[in-house]
C-alpha atoms as a PDB file:
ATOM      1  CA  UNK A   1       0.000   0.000   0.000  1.00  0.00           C
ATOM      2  CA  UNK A   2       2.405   2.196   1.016  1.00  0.00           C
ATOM      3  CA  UNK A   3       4.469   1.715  -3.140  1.00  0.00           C
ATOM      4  CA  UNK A   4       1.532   2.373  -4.288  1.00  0.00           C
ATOM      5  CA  UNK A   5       0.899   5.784  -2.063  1.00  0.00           C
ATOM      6  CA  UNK A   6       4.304   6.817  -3.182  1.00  0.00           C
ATOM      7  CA  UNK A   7       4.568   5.900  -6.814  1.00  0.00           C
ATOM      8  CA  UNK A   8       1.146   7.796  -6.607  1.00  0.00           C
ATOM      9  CA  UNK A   9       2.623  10.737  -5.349  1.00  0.00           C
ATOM     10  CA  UNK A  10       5.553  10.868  -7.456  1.00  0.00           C
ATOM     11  CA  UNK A  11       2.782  11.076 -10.540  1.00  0.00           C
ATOM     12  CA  UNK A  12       1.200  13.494  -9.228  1.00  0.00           C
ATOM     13  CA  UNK A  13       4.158  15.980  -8.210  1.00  0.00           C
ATOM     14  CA  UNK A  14       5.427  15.446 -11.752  1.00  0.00           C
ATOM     15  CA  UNK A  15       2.179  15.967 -13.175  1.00  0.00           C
ATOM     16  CA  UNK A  16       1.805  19.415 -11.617  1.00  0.00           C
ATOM     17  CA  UNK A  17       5.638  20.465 -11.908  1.00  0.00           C
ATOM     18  CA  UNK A  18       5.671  20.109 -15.612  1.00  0.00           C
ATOM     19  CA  UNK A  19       3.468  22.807 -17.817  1.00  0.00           C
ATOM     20  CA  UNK A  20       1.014  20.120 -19.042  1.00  0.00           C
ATOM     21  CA  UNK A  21       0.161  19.641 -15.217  1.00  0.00           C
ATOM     22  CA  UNK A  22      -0.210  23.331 -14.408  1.00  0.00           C
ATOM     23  CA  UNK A  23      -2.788  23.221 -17.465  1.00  0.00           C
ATOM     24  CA  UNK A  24      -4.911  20.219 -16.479  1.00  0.00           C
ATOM     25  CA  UNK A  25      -4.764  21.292 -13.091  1.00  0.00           C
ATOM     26  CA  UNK A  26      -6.120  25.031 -14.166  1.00  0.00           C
ATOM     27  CA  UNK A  27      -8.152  23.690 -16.846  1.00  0.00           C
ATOM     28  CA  UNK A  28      -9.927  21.541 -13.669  1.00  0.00           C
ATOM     29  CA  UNK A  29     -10.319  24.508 -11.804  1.00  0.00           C
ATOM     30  CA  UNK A  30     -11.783  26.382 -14.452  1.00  0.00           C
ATOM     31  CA  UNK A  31     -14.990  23.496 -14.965  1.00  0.00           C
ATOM     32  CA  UNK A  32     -15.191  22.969 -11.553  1.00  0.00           C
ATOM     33  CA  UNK A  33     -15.673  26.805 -11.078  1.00  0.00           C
ATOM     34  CA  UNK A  34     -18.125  26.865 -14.265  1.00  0.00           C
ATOM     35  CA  UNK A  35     -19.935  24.147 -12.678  1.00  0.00           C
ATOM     36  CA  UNK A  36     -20.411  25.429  -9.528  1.00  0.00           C
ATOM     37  CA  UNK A  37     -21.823  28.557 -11.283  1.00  0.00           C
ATOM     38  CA  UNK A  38     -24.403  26.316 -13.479  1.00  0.00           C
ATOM     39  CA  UNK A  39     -25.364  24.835 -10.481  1.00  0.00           C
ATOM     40  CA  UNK A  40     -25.929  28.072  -8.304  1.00  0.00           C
ATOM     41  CA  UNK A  41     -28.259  29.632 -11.547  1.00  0.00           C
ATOM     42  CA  UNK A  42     -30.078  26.354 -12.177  1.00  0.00           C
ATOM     43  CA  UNK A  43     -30.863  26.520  -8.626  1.00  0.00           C
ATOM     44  CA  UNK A  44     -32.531  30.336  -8.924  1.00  0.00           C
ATOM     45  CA  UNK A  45     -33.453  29.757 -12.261  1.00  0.00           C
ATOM     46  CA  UNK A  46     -36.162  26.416 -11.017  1.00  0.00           C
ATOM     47  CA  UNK A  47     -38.065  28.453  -8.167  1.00  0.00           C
ATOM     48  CA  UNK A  48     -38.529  31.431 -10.777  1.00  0.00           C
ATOM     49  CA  UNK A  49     -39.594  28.194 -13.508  1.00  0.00           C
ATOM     50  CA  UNK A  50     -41.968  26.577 -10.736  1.00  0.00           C
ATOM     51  CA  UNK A  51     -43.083  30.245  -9.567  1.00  0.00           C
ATOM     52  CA  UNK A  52     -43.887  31.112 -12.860  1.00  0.00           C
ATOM     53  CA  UNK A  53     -45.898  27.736 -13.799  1.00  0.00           C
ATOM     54  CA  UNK A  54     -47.923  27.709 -10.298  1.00  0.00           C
ATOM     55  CA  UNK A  55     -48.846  31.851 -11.346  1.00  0.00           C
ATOM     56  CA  UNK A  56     -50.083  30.038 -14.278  1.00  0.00           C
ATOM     57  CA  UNK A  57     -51.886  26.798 -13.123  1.00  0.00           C
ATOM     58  CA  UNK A  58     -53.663  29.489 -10.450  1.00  0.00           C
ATOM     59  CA  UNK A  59     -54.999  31.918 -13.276  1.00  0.00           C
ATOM     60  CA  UNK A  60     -56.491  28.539 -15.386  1.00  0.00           C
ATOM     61  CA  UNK A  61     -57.959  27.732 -12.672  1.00  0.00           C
ATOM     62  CA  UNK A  62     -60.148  30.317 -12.537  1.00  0.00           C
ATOM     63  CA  UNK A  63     -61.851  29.928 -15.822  1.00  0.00           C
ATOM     64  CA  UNK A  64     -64.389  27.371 -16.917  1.00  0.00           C
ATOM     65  CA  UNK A  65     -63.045  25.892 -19.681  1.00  0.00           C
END
């Protein structure tokens, strides 16, 4: 366990010392960030969707159809 921990953390320190690494790990912050975003406006973006659809189910309602 603990050659695997190590040959694990030798992968990883030379993945993020070389200038791929610093990309991949940027380019991981980036969509992490982005989908933290989506996730915050999808959030305010459903109660003003199910707001909007119970305004409308409430004004059928009061017509005879």
């Amino acid at each position: 366990m603990n050659v695997f921990l190590l040959k694990l953390h030798i992968k990883l320190h030379d993945l993020v010392s070389s200038e791929e690494g610093r990309d991949l790990v940027e380019f991981a912050l980036v969509a992490a960030l982005l989908a933290f975003g989506a996730t915050a406006c999808l959030k305010d973006m459903a109660i003003g969707v199910d707001s909007a659809f119970h305004g409308i189910s409430s004004n059928l309602g009061l017509y005879d159809i």
